[in-house]
N, C-alpha and C. Protein backbone atom coordinates (compact mmCIF):
# COMPACT_ATOMS: atom_id res chain seq x y z
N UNK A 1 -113.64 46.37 -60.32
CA UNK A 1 -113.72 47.05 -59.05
C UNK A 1 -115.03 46.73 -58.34
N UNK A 2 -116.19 47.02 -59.03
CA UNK A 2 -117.34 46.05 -58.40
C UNK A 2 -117.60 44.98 -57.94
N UNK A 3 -116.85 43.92 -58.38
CA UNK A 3 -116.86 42.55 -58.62
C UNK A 3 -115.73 42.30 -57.09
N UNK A 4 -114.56 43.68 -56.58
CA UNK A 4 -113.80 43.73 -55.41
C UNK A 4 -114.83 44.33 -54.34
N UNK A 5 -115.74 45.33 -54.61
CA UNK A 5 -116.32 45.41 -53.63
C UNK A 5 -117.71 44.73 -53.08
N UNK A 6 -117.97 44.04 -54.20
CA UNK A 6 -119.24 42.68 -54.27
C UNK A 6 -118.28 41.99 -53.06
N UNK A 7 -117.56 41.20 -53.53
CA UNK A 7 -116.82 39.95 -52.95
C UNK A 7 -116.35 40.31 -50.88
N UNK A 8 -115.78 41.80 -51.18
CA UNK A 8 -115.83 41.83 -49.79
C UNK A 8 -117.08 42.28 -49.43
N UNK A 9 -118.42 42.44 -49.77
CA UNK A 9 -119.47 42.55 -48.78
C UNK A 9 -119.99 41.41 -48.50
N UNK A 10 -119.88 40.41 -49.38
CA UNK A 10 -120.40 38.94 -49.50
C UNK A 10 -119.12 38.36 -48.06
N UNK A 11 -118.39 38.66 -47.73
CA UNK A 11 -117.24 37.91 -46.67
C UNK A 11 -117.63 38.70 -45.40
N UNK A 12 -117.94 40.06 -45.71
CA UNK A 12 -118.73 40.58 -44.37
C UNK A 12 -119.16 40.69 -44.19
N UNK A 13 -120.78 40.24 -44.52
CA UNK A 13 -122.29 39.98 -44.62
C UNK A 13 -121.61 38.11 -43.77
N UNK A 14 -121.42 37.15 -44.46
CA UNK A 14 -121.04 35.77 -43.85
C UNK A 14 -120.40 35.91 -42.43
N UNK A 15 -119.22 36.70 -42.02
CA UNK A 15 -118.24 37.02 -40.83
C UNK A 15 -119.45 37.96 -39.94
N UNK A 16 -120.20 38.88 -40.30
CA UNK A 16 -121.35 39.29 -39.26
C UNK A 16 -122.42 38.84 -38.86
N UNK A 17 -122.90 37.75 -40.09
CA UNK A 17 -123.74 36.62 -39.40
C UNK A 17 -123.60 35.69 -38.49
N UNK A 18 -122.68 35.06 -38.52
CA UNK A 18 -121.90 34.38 -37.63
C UNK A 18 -121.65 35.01 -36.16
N UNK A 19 -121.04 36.38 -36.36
CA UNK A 19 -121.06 36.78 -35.08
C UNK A 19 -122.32 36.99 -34.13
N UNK A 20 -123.47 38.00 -35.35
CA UNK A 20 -124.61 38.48 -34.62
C UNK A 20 -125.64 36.87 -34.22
N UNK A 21 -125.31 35.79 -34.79
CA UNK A 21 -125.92 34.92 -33.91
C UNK A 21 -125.33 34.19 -32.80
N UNK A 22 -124.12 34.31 -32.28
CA UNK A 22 -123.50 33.41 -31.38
C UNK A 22 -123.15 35.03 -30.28
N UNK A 23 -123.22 36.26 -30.64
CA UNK A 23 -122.77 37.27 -29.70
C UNK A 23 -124.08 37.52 -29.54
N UNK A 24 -124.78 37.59 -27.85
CA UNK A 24 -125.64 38.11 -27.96
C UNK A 24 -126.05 39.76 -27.55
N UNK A 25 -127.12 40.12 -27.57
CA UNK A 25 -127.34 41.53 -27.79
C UNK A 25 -126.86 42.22 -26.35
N UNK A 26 -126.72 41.84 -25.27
CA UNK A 26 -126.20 42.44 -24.20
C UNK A 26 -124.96 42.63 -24.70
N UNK A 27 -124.06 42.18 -25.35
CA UNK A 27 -122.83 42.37 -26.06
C UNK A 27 -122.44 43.84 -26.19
N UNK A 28 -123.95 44.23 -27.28
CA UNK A 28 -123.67 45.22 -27.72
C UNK A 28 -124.60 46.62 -26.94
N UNK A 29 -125.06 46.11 -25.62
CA UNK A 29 -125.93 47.01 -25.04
C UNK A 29 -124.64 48.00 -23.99
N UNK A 30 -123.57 47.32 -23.97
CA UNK A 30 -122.58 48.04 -23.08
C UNK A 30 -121.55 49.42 -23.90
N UNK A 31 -122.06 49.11 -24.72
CA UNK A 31 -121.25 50.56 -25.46
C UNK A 31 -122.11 51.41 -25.44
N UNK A 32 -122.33 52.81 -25.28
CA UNK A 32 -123.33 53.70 -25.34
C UNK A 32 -122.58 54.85 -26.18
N UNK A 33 -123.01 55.16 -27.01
CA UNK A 33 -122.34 56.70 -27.92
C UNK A 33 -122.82 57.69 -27.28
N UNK A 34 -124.24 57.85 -27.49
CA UNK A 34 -124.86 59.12 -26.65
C UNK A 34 -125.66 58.83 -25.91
N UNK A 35 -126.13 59.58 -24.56
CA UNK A 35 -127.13 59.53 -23.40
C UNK A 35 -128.36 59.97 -23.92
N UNK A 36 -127.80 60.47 -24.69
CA UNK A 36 -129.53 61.30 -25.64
C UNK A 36 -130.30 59.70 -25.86
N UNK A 37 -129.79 58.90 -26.75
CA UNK A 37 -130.65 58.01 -27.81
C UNK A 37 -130.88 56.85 -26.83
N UNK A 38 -132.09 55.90 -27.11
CA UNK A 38 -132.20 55.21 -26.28
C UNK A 38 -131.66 53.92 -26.14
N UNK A 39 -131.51 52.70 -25.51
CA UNK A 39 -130.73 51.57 -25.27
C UNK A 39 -131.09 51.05 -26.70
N UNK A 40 -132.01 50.67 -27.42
CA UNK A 40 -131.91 50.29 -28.73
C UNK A 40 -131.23 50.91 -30.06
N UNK A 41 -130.92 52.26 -29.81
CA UNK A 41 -130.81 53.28 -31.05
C UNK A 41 -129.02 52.65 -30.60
N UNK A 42 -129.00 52.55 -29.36
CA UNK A 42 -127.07 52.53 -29.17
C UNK A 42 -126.94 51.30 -29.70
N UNK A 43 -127.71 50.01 -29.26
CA UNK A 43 -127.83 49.02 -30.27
C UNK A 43 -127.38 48.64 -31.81
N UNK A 44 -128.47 49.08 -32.12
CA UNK A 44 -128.05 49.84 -33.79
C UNK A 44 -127.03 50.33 -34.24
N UNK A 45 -126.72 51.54 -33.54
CA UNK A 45 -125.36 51.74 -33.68
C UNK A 45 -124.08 51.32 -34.28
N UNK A 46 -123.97 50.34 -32.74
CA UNK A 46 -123.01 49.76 -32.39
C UNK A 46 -123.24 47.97 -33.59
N UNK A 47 -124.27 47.78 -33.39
CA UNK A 47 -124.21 47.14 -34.77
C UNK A 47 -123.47 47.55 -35.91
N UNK A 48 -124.25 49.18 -36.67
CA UNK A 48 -123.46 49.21 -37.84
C UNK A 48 -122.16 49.32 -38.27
N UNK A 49 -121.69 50.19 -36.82
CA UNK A 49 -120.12 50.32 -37.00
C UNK A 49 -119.68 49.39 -36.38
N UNK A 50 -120.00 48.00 -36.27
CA UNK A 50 -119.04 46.56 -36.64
C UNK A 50 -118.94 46.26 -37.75
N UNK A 51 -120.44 46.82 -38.33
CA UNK A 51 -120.63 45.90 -39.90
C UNK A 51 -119.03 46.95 -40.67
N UNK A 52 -119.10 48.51 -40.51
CA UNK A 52 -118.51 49.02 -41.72
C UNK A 52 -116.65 48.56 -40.79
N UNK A 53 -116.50 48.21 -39.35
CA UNK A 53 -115.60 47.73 -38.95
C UNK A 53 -115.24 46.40 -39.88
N UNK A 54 -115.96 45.89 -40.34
CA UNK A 54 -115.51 44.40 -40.29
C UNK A 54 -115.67 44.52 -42.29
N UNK A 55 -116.30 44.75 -42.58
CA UNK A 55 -116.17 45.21 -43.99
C UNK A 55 -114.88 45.88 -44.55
N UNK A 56 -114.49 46.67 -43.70
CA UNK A 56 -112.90 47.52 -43.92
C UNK A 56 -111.72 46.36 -43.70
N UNK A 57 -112.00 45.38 -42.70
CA UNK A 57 -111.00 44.68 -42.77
C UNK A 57 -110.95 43.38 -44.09
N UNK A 58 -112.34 43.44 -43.81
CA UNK A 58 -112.46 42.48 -45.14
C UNK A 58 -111.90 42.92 -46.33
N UNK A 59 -112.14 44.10 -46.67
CA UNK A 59 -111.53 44.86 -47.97
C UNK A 59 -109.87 44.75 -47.92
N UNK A 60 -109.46 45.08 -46.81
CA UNK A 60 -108.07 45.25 -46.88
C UNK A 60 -107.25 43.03 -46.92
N UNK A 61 -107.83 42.70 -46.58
CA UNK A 61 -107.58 40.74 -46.44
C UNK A 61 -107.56 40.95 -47.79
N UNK A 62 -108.94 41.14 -48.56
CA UNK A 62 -109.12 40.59 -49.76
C UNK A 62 -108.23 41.22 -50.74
N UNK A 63 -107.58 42.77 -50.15
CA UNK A 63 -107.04 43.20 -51.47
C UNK A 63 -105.50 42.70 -51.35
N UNK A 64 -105.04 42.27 -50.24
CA UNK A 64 -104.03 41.87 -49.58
C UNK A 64 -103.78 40.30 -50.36
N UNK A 65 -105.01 39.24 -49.91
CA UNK A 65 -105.27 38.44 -50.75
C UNK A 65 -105.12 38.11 -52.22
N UNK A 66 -105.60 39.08 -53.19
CA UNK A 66 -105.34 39.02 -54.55
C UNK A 66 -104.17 39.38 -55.08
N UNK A 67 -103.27 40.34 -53.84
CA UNK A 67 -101.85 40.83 -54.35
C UNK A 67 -101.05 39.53 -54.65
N UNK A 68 -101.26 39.07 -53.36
CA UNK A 68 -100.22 38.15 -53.17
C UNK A 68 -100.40 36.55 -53.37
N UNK A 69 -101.69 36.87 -53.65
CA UNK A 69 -101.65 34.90 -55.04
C UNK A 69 -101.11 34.82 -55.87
N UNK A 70 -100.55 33.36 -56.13
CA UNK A 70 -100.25 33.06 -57.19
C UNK A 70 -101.16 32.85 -58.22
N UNK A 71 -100.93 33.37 -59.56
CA UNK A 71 -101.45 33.28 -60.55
C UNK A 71 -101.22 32.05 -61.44
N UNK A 72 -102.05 31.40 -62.22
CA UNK A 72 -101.81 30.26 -63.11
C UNK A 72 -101.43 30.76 -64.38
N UNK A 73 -100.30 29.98 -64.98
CA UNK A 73 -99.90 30.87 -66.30
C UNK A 73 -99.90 29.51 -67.42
């Protein structure tokens, strides 16, 4: 089970690098959660909940993935 949730952080750590260098930060300056926090804190934010966005999908590929390989016998 470690070794499933190692593997998908390692695919969504690679899939958010990729993005956070080719998307740039005005990207993520147009979403605002709250008026309270300031243009960087929404930043942040909106960063992390891509990362746990894109981590969830990764989890579900990968477990999707291992169902349905073929195995060597």
């Amino acid at each position: 089970m470690i070794d499933f949730f190692k593997n998908s952080f390692i695919w969504a750590s690679s899939i958010l690098s990729a993005i956070f260098t080719f998307v740039p930060e005005s990207f993520f300056e147009k979403y605002k959660f709250s008026s309270n926090f300031s243009d960087e804190k929404n930043i942040i934010i909106a960063r992390l909940l891509s990362f746990v966005i894109i981590f969830i999908f990764t989890m579900v590929f990968y477990k999707l993935y291992l169902h349905f390989r073929k195995s060597v016998k």
